[in-house]
C-alpha atoms as a PDB file:
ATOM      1  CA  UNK A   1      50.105  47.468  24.592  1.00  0.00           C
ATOM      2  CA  UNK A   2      46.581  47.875  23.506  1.00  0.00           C
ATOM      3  CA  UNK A   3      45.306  46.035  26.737  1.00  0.00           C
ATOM      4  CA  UNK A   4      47.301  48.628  29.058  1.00  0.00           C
ATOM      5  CA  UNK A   5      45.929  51.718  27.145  1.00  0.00           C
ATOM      6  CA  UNK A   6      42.260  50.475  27.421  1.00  0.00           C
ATOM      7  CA  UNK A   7      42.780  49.672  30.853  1.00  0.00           C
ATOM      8  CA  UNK A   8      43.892  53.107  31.322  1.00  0.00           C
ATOM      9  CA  UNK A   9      41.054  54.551  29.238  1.00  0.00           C
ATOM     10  CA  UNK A  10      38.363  52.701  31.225  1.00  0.00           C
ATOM     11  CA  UNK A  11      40.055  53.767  34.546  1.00  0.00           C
ATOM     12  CA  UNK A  12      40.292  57.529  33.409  1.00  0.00           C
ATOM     13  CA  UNK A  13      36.566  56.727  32.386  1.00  0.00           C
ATOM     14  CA  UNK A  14      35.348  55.358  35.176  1.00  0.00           C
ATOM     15  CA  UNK A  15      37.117  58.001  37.491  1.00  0.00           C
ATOM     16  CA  UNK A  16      35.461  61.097  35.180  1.00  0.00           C
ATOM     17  CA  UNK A  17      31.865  58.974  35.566  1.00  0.00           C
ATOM     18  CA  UNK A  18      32.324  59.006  39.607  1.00  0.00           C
ATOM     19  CA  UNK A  19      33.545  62.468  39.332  1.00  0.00           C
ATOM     20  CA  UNK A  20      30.418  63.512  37.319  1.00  0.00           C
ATOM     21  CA  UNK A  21      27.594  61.590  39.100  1.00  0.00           C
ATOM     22  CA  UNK A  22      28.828  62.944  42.358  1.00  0.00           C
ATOM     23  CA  UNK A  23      29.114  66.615  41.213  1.00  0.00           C
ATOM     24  CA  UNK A  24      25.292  65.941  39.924  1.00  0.00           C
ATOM     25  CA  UNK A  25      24.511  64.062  42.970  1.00  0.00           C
ATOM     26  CA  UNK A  26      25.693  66.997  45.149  1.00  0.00           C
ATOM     27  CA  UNK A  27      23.327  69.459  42.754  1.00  0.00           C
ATOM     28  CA  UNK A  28      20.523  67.816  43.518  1.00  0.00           C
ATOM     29  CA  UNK A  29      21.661  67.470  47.430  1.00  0.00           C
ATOM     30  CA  UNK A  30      22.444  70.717  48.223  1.00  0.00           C
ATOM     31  CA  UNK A  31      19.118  72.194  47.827  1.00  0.00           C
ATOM     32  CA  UNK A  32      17.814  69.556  50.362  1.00  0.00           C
ATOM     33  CA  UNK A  33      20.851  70.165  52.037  1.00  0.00           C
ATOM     34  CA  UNK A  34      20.144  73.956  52.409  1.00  0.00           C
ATOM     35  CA  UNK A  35      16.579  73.769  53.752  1.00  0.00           C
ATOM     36  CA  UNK A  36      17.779  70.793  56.661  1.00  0.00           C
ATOM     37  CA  UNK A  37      20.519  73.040  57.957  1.00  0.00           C
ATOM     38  CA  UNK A  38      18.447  76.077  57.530  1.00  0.00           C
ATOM     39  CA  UNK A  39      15.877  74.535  59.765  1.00  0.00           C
ATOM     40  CA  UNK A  40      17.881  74.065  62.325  1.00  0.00           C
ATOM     41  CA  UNK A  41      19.210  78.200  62.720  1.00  0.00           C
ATOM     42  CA  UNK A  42      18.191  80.370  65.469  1.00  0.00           C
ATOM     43  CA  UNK A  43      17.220  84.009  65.266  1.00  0.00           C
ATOM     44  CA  UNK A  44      20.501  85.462  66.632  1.00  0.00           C
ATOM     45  CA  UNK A  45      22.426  83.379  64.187  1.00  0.00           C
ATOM     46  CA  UNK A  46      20.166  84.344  61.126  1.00  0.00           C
ATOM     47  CA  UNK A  47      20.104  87.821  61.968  1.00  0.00           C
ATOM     48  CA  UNK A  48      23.760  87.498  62.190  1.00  0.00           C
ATOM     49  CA  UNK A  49      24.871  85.620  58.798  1.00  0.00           C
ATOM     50  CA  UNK A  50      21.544  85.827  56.841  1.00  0.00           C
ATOM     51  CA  UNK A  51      19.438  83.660  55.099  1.00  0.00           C
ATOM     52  CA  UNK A  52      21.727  81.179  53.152  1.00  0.00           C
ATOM     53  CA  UNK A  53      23.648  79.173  55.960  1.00  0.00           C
ATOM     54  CA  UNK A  54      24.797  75.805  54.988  1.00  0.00           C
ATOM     55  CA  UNK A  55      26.528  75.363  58.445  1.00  0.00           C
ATOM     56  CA  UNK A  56      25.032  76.536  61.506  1.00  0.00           C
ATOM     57  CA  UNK A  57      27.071  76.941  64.264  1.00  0.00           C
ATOM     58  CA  UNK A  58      24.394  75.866  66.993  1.00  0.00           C
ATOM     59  CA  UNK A  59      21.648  73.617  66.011  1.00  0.00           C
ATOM     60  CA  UNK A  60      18.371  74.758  67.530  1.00  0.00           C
ATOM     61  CA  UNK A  61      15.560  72.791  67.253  1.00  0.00           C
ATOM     62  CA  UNK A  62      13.009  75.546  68.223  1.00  0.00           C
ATOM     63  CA  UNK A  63      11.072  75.507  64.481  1.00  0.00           C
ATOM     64  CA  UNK A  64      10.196  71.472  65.223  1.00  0.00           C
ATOM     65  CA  UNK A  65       9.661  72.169  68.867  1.00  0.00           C
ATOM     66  CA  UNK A  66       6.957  74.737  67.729  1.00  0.00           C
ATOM     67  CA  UNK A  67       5.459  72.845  65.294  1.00  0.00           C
ATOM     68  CA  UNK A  68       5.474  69.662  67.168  1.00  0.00           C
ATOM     69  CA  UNK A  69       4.808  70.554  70.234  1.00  0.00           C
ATOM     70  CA  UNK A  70       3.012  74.060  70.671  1.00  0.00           C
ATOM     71  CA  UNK A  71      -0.425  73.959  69.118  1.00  0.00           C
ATOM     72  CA  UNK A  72      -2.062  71.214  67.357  1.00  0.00           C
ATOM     73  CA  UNK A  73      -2.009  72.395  63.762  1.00  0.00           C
ATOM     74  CA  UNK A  74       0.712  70.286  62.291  1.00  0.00           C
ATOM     75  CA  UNK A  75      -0.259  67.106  64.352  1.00  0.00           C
ATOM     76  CA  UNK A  76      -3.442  67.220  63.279  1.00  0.00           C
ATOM     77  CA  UNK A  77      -2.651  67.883  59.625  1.00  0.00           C
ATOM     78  CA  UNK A  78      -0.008  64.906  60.224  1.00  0.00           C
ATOM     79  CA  UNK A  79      -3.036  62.384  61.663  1.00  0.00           C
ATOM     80  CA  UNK A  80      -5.036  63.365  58.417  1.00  0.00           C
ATOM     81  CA  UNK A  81      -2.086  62.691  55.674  1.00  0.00           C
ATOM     82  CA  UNK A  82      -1.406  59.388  57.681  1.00  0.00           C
ATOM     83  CA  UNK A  83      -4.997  58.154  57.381  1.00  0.00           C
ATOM     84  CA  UNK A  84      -5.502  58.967  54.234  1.00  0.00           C
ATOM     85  CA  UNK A  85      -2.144  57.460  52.971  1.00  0.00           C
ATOM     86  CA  UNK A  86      -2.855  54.032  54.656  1.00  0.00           C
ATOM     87  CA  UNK A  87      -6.351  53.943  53.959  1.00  0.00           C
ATOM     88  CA  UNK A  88      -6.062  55.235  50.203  1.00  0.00           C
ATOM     89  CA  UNK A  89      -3.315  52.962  49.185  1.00  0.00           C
ATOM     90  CA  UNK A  90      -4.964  50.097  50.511  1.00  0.00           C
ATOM     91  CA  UNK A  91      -8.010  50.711  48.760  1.00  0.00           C
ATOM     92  CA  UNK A  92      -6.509  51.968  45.659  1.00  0.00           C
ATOM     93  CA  UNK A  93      -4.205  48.787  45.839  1.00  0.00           C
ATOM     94  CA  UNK A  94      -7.069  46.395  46.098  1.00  0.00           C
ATOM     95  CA  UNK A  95      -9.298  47.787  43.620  1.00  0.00           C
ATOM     96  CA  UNK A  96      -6.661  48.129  41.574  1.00  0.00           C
ATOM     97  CA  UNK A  97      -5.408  44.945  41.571  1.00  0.00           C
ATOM     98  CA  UNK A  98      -8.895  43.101  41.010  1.00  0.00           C
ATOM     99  CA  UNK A  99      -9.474  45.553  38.075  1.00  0.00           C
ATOM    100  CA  UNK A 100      -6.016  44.043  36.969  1.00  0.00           C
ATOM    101  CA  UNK A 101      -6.751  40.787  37.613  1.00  0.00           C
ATOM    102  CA  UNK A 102      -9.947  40.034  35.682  1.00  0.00           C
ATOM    103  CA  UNK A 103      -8.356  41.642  32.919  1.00  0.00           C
ATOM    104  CA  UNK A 104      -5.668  40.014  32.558  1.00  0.00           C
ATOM    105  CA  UNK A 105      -7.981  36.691  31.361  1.00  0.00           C
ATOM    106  CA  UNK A 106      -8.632  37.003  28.002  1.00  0.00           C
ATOM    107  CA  UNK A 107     -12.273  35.084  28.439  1.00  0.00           C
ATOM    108  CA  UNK A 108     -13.790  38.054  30.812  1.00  0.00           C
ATOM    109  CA  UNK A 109     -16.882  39.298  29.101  1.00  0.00           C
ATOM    110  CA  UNK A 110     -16.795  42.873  28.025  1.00  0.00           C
ATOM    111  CA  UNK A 111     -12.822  43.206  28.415  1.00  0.00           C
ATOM    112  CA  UNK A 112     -12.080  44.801  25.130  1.00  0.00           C
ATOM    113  CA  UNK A 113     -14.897  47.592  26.030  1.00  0.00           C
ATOM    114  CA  UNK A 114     -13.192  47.831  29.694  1.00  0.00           C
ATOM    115  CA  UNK A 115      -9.967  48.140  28.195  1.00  0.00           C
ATOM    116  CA  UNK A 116     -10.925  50.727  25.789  1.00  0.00           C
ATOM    117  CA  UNK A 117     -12.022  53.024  28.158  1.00  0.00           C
ATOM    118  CA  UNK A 118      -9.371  52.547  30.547  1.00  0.00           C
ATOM    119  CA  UNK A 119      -7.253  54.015  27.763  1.00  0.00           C
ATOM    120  CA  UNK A 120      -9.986  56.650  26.823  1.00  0.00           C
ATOM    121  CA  UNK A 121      -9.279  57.817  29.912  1.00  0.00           C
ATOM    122  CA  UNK A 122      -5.460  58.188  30.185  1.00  0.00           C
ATOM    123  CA  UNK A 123      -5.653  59.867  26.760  1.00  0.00           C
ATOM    124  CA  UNK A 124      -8.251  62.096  27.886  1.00  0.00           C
ATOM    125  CA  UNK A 125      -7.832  62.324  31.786  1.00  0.00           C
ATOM    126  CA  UNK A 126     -10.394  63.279  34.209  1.00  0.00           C
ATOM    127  CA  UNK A 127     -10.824  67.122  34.190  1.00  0.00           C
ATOM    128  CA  UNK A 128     -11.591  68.888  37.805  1.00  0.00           C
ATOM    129  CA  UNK A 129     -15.188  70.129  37.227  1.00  0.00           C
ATOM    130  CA  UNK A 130     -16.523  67.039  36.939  1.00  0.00           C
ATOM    131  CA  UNK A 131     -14.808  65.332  39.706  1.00  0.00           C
ATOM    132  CA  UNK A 132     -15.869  68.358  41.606  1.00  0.00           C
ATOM    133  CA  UNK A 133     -19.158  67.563  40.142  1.00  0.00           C
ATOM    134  CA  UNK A 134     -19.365  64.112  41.328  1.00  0.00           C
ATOM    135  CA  UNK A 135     -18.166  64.741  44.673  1.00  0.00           C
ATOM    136  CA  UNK A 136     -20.966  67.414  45.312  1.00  0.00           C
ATOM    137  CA  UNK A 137     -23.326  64.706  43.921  1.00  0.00           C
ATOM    138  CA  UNK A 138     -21.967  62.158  46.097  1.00  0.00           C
ATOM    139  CA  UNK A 139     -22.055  64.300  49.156  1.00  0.00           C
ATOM    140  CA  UNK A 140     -18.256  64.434  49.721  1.00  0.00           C
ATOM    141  CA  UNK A 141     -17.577  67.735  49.745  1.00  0.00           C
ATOM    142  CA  UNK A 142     -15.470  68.439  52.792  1.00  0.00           C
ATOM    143  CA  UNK A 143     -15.427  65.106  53.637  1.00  0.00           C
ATOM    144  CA  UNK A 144     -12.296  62.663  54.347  1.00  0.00           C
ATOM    145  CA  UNK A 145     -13.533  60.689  51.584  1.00  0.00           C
ATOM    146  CA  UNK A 146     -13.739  63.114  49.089  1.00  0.00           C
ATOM    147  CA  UNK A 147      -9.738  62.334  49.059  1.00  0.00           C
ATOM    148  CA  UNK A 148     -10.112  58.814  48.711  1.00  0.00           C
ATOM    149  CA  UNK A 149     -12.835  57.942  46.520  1.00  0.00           C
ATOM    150  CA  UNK A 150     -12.684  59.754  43.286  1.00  0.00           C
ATOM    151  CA  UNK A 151      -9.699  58.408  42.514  1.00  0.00           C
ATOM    152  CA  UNK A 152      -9.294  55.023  43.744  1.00  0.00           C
ATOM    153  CA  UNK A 153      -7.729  53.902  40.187  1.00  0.00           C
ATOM    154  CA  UNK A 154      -4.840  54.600  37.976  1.00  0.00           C
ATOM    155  CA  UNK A 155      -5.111  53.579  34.962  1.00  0.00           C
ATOM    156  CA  UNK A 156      -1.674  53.586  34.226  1.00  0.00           C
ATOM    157  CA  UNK A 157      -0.834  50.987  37.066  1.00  0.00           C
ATOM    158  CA  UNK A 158      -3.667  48.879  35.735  1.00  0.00           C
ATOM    159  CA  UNK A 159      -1.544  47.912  33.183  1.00  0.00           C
ATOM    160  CA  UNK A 160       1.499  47.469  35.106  1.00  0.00           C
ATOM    161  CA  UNK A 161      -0.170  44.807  37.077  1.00  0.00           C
ATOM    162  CA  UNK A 162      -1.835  43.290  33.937  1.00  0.00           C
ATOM    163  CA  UNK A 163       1.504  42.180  32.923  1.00  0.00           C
ATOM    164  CA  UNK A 164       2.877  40.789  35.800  1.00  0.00           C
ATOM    165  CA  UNK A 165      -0.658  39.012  36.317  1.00  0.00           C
ATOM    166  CA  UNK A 166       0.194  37.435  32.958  1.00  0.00           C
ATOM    167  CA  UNK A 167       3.502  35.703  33.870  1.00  0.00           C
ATOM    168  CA  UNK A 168       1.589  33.920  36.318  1.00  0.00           C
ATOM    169  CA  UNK A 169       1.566  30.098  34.961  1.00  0.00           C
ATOM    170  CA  UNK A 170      -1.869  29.188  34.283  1.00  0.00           C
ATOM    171  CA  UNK A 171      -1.465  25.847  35.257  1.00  0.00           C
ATOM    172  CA  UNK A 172      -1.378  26.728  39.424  1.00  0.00           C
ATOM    173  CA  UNK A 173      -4.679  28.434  38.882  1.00  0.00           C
ATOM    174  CA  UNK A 174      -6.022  25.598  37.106  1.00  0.00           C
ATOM    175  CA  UNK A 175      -4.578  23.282  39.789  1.00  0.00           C
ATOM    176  CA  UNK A 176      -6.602  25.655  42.370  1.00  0.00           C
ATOM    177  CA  UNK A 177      -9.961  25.500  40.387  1.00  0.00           C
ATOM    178  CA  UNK A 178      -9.336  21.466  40.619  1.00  0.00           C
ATOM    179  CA  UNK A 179      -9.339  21.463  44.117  1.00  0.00           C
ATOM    180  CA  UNK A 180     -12.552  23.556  44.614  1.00  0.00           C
ATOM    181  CA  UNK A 181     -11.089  27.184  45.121  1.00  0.00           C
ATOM    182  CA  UNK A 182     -13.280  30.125  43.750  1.00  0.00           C
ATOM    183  CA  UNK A 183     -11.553  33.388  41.713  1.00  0.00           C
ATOM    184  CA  UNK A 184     -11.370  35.424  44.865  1.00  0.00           C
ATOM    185  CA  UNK A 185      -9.241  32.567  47.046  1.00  0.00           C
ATOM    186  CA  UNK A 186      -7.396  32.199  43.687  1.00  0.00           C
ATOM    187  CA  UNK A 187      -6.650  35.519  43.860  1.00  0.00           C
ATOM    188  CA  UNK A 188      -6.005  36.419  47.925  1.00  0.00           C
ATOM    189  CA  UNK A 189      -4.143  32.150  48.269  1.00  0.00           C
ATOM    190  CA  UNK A 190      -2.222  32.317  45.227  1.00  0.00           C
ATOM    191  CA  UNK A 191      -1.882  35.652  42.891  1.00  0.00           C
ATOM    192  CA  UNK A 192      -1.531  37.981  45.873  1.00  0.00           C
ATOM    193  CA  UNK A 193       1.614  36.107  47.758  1.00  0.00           C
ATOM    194  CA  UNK A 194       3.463  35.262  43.941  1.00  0.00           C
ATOM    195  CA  UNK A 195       2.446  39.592  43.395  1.00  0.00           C
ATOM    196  CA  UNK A 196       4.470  40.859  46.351  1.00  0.00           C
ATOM    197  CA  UNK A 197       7.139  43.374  44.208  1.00  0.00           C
ATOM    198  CA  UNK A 198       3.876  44.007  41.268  1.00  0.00           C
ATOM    199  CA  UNK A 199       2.492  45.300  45.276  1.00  0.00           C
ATOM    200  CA  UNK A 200       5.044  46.824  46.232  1.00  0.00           C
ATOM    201  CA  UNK A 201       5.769  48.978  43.238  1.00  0.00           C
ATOM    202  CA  UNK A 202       2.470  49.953  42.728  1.00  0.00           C
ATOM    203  CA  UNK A 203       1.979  50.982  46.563  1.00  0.00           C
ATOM    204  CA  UNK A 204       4.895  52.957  46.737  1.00  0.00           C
ATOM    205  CA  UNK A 205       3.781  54.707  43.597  1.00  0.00           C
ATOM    206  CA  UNK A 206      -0.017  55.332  45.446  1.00  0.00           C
ATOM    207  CA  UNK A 207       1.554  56.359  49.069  1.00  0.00           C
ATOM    208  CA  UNK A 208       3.763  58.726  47.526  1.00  0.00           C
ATOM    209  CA  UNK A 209       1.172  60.482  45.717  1.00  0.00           C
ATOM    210  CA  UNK A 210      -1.454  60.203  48.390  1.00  0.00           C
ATOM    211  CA  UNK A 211       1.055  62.032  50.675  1.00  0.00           C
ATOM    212  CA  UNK A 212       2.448  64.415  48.432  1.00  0.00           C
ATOM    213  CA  UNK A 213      -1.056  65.114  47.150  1.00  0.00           C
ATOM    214  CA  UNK A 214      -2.248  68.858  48.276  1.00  0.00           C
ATOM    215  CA  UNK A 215      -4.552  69.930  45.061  1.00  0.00           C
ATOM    216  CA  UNK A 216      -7.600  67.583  45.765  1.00  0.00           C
ATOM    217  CA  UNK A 217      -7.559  68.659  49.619  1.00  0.00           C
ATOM    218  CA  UNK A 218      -7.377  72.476  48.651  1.00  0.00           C
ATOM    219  CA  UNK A 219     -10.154  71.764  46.111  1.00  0.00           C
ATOM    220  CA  UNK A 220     -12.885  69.498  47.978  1.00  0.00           C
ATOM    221  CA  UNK A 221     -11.463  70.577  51.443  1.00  0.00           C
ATOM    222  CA  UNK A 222     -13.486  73.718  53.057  1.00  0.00           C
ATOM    223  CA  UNK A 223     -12.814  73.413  56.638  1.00  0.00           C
ATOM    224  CA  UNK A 224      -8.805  74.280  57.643  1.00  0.00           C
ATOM    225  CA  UNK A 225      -8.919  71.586  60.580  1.00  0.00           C
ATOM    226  CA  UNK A 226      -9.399  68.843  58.264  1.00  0.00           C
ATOM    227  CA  UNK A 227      -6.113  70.216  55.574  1.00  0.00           C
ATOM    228  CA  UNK A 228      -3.429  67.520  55.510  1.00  0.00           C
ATOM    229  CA  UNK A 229      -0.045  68.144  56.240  1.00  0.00           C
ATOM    230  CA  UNK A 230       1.146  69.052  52.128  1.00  0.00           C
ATOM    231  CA  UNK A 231      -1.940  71.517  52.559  1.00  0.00           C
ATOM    232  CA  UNK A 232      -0.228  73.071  55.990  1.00  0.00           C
ATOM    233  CA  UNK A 233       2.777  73.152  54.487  1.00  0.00           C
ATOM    234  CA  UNK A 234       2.316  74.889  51.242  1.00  0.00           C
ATOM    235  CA  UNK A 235       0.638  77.704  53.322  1.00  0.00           C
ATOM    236  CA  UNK A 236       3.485  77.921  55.480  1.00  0.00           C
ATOM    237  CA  UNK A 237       6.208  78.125  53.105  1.00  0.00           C
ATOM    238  CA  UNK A 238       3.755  80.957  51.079  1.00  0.00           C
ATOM    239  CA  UNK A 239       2.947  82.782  53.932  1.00  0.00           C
ATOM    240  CA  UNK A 240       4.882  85.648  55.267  1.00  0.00           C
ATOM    241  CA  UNK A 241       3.683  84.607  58.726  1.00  0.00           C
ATOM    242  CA  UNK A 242       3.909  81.740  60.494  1.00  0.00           C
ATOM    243  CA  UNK A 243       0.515  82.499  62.347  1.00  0.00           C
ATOM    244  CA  UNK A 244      -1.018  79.536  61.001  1.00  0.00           C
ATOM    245  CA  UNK A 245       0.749  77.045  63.147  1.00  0.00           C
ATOM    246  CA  UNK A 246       1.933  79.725  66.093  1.00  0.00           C
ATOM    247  CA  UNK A 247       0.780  80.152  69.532  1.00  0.00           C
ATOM    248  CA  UNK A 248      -0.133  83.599  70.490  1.00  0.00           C
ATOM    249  CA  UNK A 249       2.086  85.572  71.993  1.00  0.00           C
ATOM    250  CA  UNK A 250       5.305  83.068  70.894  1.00  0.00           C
ATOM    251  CA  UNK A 251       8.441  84.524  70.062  1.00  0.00           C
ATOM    252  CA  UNK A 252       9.182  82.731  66.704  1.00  0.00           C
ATOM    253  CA  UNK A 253      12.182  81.037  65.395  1.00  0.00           C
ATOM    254  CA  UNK A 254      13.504  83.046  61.697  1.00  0.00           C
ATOM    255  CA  UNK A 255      10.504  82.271  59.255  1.00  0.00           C
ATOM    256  CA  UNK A 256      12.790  80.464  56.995  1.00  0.00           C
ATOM    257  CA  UNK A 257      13.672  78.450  59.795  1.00  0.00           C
ATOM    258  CA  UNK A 258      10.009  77.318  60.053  1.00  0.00           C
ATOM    259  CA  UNK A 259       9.517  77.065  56.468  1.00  0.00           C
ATOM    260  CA  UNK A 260      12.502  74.573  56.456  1.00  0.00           C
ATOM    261  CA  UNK A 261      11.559  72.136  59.286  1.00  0.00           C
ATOM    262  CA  UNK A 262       7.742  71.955  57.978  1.00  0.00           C
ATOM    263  CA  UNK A 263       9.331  70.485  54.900  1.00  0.00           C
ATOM    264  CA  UNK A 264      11.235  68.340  56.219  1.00  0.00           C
ATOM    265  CA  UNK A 265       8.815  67.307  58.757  1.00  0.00           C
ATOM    266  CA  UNK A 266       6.369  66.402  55.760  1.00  0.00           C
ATOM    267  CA  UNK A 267       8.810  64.798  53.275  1.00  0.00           C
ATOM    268  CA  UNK A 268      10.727  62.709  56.046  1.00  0.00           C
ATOM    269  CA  UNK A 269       8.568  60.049  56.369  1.00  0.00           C
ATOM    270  CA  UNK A 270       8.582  58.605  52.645  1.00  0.00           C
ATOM    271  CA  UNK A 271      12.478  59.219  52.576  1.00  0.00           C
ATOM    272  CA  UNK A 272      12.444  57.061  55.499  1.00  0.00           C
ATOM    273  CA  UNK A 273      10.223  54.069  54.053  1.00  0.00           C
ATOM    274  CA  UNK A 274      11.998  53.886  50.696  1.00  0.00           C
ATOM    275  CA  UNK A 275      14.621  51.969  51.490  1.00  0.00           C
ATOM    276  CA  UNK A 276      12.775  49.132  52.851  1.00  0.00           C
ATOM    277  CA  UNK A 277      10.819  48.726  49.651  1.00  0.00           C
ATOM    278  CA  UNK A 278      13.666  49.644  46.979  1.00  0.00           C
ATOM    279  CA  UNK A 279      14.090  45.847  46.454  1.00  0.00           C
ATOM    280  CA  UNK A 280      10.729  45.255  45.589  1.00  0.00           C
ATOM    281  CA  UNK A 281      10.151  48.668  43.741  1.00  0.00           C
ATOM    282  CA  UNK A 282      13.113  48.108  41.393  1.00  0.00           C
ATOM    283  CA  UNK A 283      12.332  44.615  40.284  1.00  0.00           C
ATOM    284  CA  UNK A 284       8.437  45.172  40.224  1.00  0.00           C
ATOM    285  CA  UNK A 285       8.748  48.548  38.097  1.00  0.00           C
ATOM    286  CA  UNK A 286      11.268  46.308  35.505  1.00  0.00           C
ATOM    287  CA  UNK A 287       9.215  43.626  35.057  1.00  0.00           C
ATOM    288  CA  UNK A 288       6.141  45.739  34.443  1.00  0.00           C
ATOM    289  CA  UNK A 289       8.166  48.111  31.790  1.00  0.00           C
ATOM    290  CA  UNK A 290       9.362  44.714  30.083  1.00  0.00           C
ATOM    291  CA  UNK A 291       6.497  43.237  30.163  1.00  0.00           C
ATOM    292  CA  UNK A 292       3.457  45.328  29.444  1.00  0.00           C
END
């Protein structure tokens, strides 16, 4: 008897659990939701039904076919983000993982005083007058590089890789040493290939924010033509005009309509690369939080 009313208390829990997750899945949905549909509503139907429409009754694609394909604004703030996401998260990956790696052996002169002020610094994090500083002394303001540069290195994921560096057996680095190989083809031969999800993880974590990343761009950035597309976008959706990414004398879709397809037009991308590297993300990001 006491096996058929737990049966029937796990099924009544397991049906209020799907019932719950998918009433907080759909919360966090529908805003997303909302600004995809909205993107897609022309002016006669907006002017008609109003702002909120979950479903349009035509779609028209005039917002993306404006900021696509009339004027180079958005294109050219899309060729910036891309550069700057593939060449920053390579760099910050490499450097990053070299940092990680000489740390991780415990005979590295002057690794206590590295690792002290690695955590000097996540206490006490890098304020933005003096990175403003040193990009003005470096020459970098309103420069590509001022984007890249100053913070080629997170701390945080320092540590993460640390850890996974350390489950590494010893003994195939010895073996490597043996047969003549140096700490860099140790490193790019051996660590690199057995580091894969540690690479993965941390990557994702560095494209994401390199994308996503507007505040160093409006800070170092002077010149609008070199704005990437998080920059473009948070003008758009604060502007009450669109005349930023319009051509003159264009009849506009709504404003909301633009507002919607810019942001989906600069979050698609990493919603569309996520699920090729959710493998490696979810088992690199465990092993680090065990480990380390």
């Amino acid at each position: 008897m006491s096996t058929i009313l737990q049966s029937k208390g796990e099924r009544t829990f397991r049906m209020f659990n799907a019932i719950l997750l998918t009433v907080i899945s759909a919360l966090f949905l529908l805003p997303f939701l909302t600004v995809l549909t909205t993107s897609f509503v022309s002016s006669q139907e907006y002017t008609q039904r109003g702002p909120f429409i979950l479903f349009p009754q035509h779609f028209d694609f005039g917002a993306y076919k404006m900021l696509l394909f009339q004027g180079m604004a958005v294109l050219n703030a899309y060729k910036i983000t891309l550069m700057r996401t593939v060449i920053g998260t390579f760099l910050q990956l490499m450097v990053t993982a070299l940092l990680a790696y000489g740390l991780s052996k415990t005979d590295l002169p002057g690794r206590r005083l590295i690792i002290t002020l690695l955590v000097f610094v996540i206490v006490f994090p890098v304020q933005i007058i003096p990175l403003f500083l040193l990009n003005k002394s470096l020459g970098l303001i309103d420069s590509f590089w001022s984007l890249i540069f100053p913070r080629l290195v997170n701390t945080q994921y320092v540590f993460i890789m640390m850890a996974f560096f350390r489950q590494i057996p010893p003994s195939l680095e010895e073996s490597a040493k043996i047969d003549g190989a140096n700490y860099l083809q140790i490193f790019f031969k051996i660590i690199l290939p057995l580091s894969l999800a540690s690479f993965a993880t941390i990557g994702l974590f560095y494209a994401v924010w390199q994308w996503n990343d507007w505040f160093d761009a409006a800070m170092f950035i002077i010149d609008a033509a070199k704005l990437p597309v998080q920059n473009l976008m948070r003008t758009v959706v604060l502007s009450s005009t669109m005349a930023e990414v319009m051509t003159p004398g264009q009849l506009p879709p709504p404003g909301e309509a633009i507002k919607g397809a810019m942001i989906i037009i600069s979050t698609l991308p990493i919603l569309m690369i996520y699920p090729f590297v959710q493998k490696y993300f979810v088992k690199g990001f465990m092993i680090g939080s065990v480990k380390g």
